[in-house]
PDB file of N, CA and C in Angstrom:
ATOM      1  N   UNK A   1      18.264  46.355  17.496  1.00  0.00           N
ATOM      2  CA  UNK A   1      17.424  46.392  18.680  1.00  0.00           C
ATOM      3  C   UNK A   1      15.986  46.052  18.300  1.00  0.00           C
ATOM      4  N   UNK A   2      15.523  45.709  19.182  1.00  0.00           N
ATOM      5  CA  UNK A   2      14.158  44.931  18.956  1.00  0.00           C
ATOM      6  C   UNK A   2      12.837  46.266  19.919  1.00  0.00           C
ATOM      7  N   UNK A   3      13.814  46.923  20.120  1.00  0.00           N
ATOM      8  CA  UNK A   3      12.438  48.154  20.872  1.00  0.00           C
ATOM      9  C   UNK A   3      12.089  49.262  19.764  1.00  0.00           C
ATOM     10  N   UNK A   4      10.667  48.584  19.898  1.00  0.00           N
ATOM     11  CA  UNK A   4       9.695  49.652  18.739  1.00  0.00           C
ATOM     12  C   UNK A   4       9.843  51.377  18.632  1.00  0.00           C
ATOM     13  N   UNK A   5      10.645  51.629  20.212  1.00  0.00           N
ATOM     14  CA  UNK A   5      10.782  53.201  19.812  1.00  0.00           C
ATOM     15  C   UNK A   5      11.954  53.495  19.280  1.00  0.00           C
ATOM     16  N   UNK A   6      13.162  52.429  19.122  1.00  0.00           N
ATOM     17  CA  UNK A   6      14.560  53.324  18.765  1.00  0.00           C
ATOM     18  C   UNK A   6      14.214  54.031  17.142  1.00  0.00           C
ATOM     19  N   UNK A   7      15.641  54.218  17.422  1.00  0.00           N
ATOM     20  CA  UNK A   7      15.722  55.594  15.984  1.00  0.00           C
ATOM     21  C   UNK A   7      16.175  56.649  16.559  1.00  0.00           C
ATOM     22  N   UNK A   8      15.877  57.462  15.626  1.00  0.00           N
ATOM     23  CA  UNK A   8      16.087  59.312  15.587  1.00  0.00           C
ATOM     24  C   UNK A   8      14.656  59.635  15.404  1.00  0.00           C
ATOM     25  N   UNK A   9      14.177  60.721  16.053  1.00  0.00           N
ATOM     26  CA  UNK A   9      12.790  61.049  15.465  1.00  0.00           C
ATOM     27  C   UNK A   9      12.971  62.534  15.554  1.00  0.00           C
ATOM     28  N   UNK A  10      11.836  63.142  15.154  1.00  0.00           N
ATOM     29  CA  UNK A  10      11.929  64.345  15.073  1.00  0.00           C
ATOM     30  C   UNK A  10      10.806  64.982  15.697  1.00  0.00           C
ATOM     31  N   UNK A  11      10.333  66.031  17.303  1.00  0.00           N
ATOM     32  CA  UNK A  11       9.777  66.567  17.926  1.00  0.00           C
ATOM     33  C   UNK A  11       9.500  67.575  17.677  1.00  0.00           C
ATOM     34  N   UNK A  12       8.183  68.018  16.781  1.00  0.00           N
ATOM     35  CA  UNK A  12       7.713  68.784  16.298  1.00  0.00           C
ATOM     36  C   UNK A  12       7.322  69.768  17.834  1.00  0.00           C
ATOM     37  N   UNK A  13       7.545  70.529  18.060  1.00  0.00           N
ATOM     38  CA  UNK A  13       7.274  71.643  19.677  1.00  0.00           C
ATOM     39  C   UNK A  13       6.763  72.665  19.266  1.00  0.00           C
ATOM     40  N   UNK A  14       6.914  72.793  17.962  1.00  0.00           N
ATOM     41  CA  UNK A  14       6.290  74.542  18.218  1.00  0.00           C
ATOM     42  C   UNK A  14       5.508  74.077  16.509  1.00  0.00           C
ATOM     43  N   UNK A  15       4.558  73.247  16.509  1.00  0.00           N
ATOM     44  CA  UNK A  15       3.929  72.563  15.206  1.00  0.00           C
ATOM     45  C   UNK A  15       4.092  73.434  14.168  1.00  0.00           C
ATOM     46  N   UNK A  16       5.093  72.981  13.351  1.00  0.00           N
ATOM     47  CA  UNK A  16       5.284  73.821  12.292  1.00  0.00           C
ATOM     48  C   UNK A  16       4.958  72.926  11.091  1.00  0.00           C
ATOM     49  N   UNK A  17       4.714  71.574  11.322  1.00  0.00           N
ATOM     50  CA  UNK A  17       3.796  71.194   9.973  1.00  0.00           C
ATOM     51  C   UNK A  17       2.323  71.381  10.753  1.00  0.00           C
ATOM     52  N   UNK A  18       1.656  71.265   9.461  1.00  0.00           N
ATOM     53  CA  UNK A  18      -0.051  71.369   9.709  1.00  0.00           C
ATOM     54  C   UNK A  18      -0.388  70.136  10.512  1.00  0.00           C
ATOM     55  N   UNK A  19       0.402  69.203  10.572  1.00  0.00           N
ATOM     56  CA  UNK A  19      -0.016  67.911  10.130  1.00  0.00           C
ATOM     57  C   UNK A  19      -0.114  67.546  11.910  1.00  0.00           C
ATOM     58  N   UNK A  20       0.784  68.305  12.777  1.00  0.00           N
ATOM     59  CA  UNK A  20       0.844  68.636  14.114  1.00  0.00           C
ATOM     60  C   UNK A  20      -0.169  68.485  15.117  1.00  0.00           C
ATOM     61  N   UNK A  21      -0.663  67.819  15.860  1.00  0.00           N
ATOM     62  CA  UNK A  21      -1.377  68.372  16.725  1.00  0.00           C
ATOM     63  C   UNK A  21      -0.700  67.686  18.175  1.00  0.00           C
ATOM     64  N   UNK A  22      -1.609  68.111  19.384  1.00  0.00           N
ATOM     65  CA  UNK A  22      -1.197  67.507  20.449  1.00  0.00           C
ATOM     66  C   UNK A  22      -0.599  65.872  20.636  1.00  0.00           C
ATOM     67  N   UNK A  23      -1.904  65.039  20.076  1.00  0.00           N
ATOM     68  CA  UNK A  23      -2.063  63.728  19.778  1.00  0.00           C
ATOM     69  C   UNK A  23      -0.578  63.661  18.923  1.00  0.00           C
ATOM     70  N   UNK A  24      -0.503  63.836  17.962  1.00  0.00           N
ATOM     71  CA  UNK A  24       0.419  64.052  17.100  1.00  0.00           C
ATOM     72  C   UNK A  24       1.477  64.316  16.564  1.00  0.00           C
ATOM     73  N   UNK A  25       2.597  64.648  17.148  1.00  0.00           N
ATOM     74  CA  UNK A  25       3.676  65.862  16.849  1.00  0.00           C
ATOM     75  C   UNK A  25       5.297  65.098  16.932  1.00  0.00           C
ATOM     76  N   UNK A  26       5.248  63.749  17.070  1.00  0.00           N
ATOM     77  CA  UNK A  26       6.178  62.987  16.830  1.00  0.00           C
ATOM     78  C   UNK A  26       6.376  62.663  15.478  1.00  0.00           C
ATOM     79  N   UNK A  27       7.979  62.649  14.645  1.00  0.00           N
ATOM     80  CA  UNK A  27       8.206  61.874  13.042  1.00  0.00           C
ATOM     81  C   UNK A  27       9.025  61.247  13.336  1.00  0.00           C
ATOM     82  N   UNK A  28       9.548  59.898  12.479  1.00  0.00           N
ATOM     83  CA  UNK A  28      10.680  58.694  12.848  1.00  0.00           C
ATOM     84  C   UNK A  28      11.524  60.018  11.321  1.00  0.00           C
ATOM     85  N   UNK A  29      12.773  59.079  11.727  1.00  0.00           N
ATOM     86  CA  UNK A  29      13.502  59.856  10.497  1.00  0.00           C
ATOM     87  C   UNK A  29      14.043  58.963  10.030  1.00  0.00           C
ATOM     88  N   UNK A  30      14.922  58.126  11.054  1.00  0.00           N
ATOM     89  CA  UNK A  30      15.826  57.286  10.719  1.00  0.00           C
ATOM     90  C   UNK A  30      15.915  56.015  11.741  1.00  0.00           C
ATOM     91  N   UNK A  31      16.599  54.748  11.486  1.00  0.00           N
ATOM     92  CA  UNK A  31      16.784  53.938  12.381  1.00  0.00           C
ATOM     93  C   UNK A  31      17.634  54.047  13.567  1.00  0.00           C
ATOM     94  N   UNK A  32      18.915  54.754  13.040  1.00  0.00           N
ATOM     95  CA  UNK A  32      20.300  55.206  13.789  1.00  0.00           C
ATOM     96  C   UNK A  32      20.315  56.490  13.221  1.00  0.00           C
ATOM     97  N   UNK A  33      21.368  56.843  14.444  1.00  0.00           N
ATOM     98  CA  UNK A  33      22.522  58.140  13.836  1.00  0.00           C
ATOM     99  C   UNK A  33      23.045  58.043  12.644  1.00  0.00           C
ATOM    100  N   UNK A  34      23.869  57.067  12.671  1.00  0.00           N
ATOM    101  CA  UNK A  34      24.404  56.875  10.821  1.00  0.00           C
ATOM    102  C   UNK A  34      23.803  56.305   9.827  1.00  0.00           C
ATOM    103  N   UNK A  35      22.152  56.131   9.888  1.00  0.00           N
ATOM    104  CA  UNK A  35      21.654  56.138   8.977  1.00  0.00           C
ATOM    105  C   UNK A  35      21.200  57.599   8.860  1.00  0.00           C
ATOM    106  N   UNK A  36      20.785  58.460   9.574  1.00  0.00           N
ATOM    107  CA  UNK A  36      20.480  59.586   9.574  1.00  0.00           C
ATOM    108  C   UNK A  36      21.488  60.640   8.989  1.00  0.00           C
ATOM    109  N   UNK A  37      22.487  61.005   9.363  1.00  0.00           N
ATOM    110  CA  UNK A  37      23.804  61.666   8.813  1.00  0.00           C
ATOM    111  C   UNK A  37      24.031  61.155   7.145  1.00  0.00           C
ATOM    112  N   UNK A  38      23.786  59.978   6.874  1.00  0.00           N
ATOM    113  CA  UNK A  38      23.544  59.554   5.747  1.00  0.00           C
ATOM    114  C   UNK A  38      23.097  59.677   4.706  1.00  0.00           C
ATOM    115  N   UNK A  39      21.445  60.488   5.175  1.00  0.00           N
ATOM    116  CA  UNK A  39      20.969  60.867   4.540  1.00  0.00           C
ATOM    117  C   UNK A  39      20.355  62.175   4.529  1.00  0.00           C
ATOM    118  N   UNK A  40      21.242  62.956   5.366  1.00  0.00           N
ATOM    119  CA  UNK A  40      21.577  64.670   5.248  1.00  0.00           C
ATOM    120  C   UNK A  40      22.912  65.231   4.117  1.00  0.00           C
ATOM    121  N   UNK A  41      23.764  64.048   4.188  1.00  0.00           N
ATOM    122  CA  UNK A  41      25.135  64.229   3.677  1.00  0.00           C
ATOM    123  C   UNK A  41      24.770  64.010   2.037  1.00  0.00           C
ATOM    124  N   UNK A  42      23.776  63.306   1.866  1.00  0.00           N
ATOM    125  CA  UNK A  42      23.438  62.901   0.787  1.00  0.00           C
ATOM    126  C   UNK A  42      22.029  63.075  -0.139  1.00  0.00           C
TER     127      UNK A  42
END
């Protein structure tokens, strides 16, 4: 896919890194699901 938001990301809600703020609180993780599972399993 060619849309800049896909992936998996990760929604920081209750900012538990520092790194958190309003502006802020979105992480990419992975491209897909099975790249993601991928690299939990591993």
């Amino acid at each position: 896919s060619n849309d800049n938001n896909a992936g998996i990301y990760y929604y920081d809600d209750t900012y538990e890194f520092a790194s958190s703020t309003d502006d802020m609180n979105t992480y990419f993780l992975a491209n897909s699901f099975s790249e993601f599972l991928n690299m939990v399993e591993n």
